[in-house]
PDB file of N, CA and C in Angstrom:
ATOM      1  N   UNK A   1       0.847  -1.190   0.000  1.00  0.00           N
ATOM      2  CA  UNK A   1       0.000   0.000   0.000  1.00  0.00           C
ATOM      3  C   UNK A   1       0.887   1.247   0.000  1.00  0.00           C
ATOM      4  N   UNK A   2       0.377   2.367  -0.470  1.00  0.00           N
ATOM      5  CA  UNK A   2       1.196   3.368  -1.160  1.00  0.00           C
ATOM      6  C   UNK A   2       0.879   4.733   0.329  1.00  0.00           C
ATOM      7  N   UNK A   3       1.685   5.180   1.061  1.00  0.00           N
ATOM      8  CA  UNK A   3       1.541   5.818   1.523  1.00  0.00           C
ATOM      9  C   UNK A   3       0.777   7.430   1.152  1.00  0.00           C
ATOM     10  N   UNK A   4       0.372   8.592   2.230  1.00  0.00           N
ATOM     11  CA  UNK A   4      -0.413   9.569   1.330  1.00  0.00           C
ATOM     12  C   UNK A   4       0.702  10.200   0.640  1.00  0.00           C
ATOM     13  N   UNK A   5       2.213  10.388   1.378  1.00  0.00           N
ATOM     14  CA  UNK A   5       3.356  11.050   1.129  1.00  0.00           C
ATOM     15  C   UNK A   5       3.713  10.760  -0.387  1.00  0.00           C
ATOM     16  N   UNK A   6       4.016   9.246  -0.785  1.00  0.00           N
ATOM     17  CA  UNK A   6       4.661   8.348  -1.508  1.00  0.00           C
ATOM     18  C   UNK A   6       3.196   8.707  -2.703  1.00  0.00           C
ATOM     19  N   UNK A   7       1.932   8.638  -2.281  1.00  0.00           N
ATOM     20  CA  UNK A   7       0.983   9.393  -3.746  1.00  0.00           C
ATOM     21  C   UNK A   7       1.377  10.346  -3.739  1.00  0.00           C
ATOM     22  N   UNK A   8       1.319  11.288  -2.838  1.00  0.00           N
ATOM     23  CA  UNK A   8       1.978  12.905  -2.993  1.00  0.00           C
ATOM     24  C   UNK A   8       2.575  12.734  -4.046  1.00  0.00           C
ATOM     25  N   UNK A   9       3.996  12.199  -3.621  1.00  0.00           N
ATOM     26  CA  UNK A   9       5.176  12.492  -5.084  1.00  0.00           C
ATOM     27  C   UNK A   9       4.850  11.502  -6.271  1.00  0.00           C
ATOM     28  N   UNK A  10       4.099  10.540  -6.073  1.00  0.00           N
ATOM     29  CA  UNK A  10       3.852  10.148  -7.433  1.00  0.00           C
ATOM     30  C   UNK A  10       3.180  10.853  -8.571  1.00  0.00           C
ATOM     31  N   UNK A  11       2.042  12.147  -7.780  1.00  0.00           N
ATOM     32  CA  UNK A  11       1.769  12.676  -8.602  1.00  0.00           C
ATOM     33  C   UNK A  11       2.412  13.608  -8.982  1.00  0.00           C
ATOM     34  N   UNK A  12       2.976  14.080  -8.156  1.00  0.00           N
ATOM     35  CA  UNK A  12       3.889  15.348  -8.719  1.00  0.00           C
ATOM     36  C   UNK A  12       5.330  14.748 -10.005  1.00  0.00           C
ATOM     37  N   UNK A  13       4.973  13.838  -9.237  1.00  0.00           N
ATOM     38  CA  UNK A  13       6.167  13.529 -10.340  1.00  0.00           C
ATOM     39  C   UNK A  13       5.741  12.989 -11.937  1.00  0.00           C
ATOM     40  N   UNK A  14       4.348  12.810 -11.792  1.00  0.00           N
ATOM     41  CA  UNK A  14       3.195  12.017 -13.227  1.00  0.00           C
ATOM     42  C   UNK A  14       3.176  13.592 -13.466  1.00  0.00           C
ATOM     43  N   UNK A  15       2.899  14.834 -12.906  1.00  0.00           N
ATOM     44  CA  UNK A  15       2.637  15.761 -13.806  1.00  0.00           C
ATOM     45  C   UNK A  15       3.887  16.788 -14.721  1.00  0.00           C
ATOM     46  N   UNK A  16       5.218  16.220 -13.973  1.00  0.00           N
ATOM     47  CA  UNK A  16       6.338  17.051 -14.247  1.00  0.00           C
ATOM     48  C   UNK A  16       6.543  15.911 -15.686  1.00  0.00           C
ATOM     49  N   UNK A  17       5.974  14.531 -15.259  1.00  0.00           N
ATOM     50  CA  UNK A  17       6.861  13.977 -16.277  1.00  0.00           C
ATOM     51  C   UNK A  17       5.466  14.493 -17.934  1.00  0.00           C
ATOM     52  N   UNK A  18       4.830  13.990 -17.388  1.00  0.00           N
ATOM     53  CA  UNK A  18       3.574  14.779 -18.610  1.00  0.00           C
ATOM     54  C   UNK A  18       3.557  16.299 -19.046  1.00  0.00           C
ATOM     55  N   UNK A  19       4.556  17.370 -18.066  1.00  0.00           N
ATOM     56  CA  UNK A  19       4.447  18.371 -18.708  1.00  0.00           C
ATOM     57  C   UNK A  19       5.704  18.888 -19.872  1.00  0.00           C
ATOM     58  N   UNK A  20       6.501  17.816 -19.652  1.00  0.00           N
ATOM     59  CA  UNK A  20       7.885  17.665 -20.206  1.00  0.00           C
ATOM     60  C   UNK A  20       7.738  16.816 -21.447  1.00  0.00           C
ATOM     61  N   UNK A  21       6.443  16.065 -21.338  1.00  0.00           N
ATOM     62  CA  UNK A  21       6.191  14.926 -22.655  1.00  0.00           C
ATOM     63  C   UNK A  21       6.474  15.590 -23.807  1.00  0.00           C
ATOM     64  N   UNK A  22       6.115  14.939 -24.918  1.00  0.00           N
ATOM     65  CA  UNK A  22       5.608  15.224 -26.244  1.00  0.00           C
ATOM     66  C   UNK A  22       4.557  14.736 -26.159  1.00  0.00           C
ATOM     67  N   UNK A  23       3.413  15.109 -27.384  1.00  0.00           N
ATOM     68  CA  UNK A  23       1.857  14.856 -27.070  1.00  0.00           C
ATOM     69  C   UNK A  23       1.924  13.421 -27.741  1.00  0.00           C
ATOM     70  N   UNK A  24       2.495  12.724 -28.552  1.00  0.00           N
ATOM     71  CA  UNK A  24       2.816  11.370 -28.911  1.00  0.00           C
ATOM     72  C   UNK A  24       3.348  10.520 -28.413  1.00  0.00           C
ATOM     73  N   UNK A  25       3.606  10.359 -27.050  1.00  0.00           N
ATOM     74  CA  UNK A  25       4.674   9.526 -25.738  1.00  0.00           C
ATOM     75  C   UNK A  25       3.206   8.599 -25.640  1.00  0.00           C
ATOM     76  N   UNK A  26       3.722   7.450 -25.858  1.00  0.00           N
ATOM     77  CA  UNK A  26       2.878   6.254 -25.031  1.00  0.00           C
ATOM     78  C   UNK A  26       2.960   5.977 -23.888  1.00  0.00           C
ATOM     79  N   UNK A  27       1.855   5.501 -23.198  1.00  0.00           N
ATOM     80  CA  UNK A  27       1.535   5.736 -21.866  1.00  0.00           C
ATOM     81  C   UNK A  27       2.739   4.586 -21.075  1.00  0.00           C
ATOM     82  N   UNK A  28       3.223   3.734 -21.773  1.00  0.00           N
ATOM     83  CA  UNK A  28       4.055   2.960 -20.984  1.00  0.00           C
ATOM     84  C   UNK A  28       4.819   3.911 -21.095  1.00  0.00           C
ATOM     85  N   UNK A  29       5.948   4.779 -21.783  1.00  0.00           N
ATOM     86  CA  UNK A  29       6.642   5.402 -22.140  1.00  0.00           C
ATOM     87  C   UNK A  29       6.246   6.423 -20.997  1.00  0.00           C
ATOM     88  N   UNK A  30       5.435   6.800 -20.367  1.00  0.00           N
ATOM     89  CA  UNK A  30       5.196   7.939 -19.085  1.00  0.00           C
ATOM     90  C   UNK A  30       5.275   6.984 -18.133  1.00  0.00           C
ATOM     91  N   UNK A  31       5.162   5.634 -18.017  1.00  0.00           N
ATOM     92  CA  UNK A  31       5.236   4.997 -16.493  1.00  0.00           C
ATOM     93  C   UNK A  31       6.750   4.751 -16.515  1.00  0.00           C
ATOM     94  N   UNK A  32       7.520   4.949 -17.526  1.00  0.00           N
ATOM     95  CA  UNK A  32       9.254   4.178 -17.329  1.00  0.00           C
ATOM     96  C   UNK A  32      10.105   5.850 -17.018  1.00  0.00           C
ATOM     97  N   UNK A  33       9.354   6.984 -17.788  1.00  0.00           N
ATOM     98  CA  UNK A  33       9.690   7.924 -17.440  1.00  0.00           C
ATOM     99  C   UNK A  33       9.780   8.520 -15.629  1.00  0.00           C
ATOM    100  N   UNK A  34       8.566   8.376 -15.359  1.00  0.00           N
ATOM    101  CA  UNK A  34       8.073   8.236 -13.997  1.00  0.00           C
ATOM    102  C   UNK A  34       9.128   7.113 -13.172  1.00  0.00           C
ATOM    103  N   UNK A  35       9.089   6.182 -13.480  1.00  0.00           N
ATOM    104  CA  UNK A  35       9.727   5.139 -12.645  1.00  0.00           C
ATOM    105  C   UNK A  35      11.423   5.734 -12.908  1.00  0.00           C
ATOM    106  N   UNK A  36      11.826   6.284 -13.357  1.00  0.00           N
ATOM    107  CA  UNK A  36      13.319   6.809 -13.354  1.00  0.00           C
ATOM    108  C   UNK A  36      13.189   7.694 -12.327  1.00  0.00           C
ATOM    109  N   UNK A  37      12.505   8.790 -12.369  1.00  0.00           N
ATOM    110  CA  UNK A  37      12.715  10.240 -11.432  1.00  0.00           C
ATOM    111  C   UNK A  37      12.358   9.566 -10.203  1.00  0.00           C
ATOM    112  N   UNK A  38      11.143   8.661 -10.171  1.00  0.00           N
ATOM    113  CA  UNK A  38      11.321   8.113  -8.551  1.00  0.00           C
ATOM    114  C   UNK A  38      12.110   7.121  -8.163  1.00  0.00           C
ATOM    115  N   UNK A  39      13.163   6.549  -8.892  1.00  0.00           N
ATOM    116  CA  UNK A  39      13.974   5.728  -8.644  1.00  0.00           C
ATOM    117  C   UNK A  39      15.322   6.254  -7.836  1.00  0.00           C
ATOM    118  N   UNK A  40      15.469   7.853  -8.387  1.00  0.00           N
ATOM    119  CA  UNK A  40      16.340   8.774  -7.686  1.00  0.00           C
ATOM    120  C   UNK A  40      16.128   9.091  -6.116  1.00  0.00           C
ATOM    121  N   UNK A  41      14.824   8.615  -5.848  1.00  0.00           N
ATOM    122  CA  UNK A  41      14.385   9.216  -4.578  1.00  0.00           C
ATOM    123  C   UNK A  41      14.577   7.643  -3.681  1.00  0.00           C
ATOM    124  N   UNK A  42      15.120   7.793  -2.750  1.00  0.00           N
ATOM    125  CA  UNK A  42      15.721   6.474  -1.355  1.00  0.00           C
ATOM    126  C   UNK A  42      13.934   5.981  -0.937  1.00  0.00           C
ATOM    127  N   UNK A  43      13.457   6.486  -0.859  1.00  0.00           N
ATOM    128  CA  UNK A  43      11.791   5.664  -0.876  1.00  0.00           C
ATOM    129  C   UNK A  43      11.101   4.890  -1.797  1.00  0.00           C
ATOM    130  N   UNK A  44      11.579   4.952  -3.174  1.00  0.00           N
ATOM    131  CA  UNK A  44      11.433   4.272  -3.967  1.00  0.00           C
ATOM    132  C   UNK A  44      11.943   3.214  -5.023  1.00  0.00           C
ATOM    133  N   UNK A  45      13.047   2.957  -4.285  1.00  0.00           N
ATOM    134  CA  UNK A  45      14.242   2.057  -4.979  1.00  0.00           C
ATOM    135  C   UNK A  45      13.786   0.358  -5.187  1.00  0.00           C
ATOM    136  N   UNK A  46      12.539   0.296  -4.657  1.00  0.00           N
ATOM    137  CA  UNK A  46      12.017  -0.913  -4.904  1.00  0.00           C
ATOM    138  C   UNK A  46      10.689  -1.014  -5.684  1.00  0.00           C
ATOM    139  N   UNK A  47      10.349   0.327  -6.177  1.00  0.00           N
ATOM    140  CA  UNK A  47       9.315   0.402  -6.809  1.00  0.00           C
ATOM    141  C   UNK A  47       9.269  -0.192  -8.091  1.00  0.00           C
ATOM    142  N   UNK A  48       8.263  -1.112  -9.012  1.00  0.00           N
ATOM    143  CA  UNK A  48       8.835  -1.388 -10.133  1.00  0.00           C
ATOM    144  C   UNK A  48       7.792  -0.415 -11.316  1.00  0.00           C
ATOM    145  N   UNK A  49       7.860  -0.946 -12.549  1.00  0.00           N
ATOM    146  CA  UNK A  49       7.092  -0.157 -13.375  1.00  0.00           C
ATOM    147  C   UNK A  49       5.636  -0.681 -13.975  1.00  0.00           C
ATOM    148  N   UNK A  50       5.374  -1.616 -13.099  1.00  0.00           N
ATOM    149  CA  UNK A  50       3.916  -2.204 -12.960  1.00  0.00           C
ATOM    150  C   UNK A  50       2.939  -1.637 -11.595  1.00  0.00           C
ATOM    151  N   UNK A  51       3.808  -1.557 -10.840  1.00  0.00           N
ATOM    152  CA  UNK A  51       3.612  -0.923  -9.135  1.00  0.00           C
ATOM    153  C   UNK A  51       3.238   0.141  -9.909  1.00  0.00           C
ATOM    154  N   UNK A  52       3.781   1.298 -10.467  1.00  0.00           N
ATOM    155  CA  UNK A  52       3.279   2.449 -11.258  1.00  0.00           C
ATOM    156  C   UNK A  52       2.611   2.498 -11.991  1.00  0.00           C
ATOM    157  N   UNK A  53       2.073   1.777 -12.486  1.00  0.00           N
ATOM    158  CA  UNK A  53       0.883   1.564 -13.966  1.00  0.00           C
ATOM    159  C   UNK A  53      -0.369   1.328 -12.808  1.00  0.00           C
ATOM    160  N   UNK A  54      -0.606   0.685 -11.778  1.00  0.00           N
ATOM    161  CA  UNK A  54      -1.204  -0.123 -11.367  1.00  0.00           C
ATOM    162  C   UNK A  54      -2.238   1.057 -10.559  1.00  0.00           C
ATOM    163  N   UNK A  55      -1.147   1.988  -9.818  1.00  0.00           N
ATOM    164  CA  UNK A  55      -1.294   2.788  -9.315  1.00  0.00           C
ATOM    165  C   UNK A  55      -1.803   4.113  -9.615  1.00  0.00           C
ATOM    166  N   UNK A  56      -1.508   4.315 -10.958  1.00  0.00           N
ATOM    167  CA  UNK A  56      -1.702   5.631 -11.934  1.00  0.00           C
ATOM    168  C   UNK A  56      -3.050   5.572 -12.154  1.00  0.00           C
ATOM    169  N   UNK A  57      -3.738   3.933 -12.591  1.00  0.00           N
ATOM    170  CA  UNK A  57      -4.954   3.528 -12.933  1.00  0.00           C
ATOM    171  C   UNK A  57      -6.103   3.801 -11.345  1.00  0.00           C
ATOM    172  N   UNK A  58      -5.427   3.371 -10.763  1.00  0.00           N
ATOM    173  CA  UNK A  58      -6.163   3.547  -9.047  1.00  0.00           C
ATOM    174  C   UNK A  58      -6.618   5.215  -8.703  1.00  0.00           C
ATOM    175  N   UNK A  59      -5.755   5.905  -8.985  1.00  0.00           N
ATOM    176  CA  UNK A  59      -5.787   7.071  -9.123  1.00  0.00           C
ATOM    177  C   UNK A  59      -6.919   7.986 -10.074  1.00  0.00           C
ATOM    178  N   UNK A  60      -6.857   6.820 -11.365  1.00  0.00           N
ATOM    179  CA  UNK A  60      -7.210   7.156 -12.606  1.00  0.00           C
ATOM    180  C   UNK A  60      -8.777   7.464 -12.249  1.00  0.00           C
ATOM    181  N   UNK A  61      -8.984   6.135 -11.711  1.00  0.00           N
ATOM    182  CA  UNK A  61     -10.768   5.823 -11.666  1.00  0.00           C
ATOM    183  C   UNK A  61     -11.211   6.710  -9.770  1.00  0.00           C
ATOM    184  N   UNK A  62     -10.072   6.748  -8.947  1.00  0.00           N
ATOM    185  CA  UNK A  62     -10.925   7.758  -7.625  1.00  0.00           C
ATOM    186  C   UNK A  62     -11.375   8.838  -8.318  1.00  0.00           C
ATOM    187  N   UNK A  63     -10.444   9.722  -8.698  1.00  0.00           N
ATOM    188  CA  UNK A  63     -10.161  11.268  -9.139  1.00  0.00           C
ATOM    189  C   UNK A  63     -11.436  11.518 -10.390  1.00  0.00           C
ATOM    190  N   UNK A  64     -11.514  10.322 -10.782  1.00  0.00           N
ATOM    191  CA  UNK A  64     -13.256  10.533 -12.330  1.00  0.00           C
ATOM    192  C   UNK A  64     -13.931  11.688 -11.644  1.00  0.00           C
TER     193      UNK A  64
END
């Protein structure tokens, strides 16, 4: 389970990486992006890039 902190920066970090996109980036292509910048951070060094897809979607369908 994803702490509120650990969503905190996931989103911040889904919107830095989407504002930096190109409008043609496939969506796996934003979860490997994502999974790099939080890989830099010591809280997330075990995160993988399914944990992030999984999560983005969880997000996807509260926030509707």
């Amino acid at each position: 389970a994803w702490s509120e902190e650990e969503v905190a920066t996931l989103l911040n970090t889904w919107r830095e990486v989407l504002e930096t996109a190109k409008p043609n980036t496939r969506r796996f292509d934003v979860a490997q992006r994502i999974l790099r910048r939080l890989r830099n951070n010591k809280n997330f060094r075990r995160v993988e890039k399914e944990d992030i897809k999984k999560q983005i979607g969880r997000l996807r369908t509260e926030y509707k």
